[in-house]
Protein backbone atom coordinates (compact mmCIF):
# COMPACT_ATOMS: atom_id res chain seq x y z
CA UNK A 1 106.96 56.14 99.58
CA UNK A 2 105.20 53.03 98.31
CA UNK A 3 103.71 52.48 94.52
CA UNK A 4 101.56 49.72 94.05
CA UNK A 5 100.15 48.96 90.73
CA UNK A 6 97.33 46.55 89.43
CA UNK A 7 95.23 45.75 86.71
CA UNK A 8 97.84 44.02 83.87
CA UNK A 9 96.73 41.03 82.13
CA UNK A 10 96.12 39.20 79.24
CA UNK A 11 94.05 41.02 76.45
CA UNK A 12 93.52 40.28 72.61
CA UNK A 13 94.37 43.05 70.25
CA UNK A 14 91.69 45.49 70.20
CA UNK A 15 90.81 45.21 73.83
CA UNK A 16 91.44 47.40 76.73
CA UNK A 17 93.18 46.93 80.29
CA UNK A 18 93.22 49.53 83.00
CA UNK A 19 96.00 49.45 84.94
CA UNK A 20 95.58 51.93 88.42
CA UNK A 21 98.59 52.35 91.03
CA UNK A 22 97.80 53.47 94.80
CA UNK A 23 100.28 55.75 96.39
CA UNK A 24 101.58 55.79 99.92
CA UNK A 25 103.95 58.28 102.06
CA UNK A 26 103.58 61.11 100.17
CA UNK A 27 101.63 64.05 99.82
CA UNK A 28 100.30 62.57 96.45
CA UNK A 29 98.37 65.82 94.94
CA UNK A 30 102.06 67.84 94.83
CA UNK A 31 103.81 65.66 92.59
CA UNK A 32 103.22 64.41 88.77
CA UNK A 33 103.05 61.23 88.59
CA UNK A 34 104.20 58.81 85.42
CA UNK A 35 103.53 55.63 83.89
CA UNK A 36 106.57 53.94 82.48
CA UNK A 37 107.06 50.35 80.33
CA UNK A 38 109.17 47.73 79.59
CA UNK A 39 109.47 45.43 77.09
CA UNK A 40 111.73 42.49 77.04
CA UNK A 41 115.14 43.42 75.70
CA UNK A 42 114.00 47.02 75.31
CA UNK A 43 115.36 50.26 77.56
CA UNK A 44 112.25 51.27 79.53
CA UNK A 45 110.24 54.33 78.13
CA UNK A 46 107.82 56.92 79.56
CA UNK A 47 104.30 56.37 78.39
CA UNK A 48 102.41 58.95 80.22
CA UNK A 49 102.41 61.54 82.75
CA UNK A 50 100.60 63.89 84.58
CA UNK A 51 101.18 67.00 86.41
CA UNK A 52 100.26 67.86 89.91
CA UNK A 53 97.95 70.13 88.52
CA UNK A 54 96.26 67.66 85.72
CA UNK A 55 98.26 68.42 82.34
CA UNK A 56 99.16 65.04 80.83
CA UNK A 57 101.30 64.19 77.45
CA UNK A 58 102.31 60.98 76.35
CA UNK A 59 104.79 59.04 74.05
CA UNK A 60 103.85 59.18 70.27
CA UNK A 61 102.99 55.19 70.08
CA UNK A 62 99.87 55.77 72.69
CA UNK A 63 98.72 58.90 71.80
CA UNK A 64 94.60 58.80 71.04
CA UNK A 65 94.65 55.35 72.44
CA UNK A 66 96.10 55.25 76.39
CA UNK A 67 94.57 58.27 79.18
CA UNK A 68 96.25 59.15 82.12
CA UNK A 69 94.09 59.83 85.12
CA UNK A 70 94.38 60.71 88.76
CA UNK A 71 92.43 60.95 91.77
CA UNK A 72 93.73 63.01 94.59
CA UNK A 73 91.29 61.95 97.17
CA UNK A 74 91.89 58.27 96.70
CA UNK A 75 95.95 58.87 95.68
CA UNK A 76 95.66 56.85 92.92
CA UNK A 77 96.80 57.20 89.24
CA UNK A 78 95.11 55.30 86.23
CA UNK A 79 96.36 53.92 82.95
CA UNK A 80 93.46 53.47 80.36
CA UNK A 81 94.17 51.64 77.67
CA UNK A 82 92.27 51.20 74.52
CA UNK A 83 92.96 49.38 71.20
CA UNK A 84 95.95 47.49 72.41
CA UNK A 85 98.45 46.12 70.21
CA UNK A 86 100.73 43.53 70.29
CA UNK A 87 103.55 46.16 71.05
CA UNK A 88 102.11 47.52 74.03
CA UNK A 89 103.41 44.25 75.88
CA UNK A 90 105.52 45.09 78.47
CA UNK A 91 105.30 45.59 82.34
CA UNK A 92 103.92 48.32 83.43
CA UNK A 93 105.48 50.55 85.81
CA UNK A 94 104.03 53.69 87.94
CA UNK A 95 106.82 56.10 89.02
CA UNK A 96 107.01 59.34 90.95
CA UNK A 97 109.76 61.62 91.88
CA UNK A 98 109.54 63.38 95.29
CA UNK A 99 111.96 64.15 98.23
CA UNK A 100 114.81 64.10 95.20
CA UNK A 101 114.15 60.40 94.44
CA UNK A 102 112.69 58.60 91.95
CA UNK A 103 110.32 55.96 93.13
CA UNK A 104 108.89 53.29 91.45
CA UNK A 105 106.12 50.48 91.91
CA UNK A 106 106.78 46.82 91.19
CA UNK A 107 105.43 47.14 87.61
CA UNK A 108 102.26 44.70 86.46
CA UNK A 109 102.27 42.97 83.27
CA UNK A 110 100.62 43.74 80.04
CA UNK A 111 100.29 40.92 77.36
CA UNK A 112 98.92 41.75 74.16
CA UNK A 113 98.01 38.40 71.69
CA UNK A 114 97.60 38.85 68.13
């Protein structure tokens, strides 16, 4: 199974990013998939999921301002993000667990200037 994510960057606060992450190896449409973050010196926390069958929730901090979004065809998963803050900076990380493992792509960047 390979993750690959895109889309991080530099944004002011206000401004929006999208981050999408192409999956490989797996039948994508069976399994939820999850977006994940990092910020220096901080544990890594779940920011959003969704289901195999399209139900999504997300952490507190995001809610109203990040959607989670998939395509089945293309096995892709999005990350909108709207009104960024300086606190969303982190790297961003798409995960998925399948076959009993937990697999994760090699995370994309996300800074957020005041």
């Amino acid at each position: 199974v390979q993750l690959q994510a895109s889309g991080g960057g530099l944004v002011q606060a206000g401004g929006s990013l999208r981050l999408s992450c192409a999956a490989r190896g797996l039948n994508f449409r069976l399994y939820d998939m999850n977006w994940y973050r990092q910020a220096p010196e901080k544990q890594r926390e779940l920011v959003a999921r969704i289901t195999s069958n399209g139900s999504t929730n997300y952490a507190d901090s995001v809610k109203g301002r990040f959607t989670i979004s998939r395509d089945n065809v293309k096995r892709t998963v999005a990350l909108q993000m709207n009104s960024l803050k300086p606190e969303d900076t982190a790297t961003y990380y798409c995960n998925t667990g399948a076959y009993a493992r937990n697999f994760w792509g090699q995370g994309t960047q996300v800074t957020v200037s005041s």
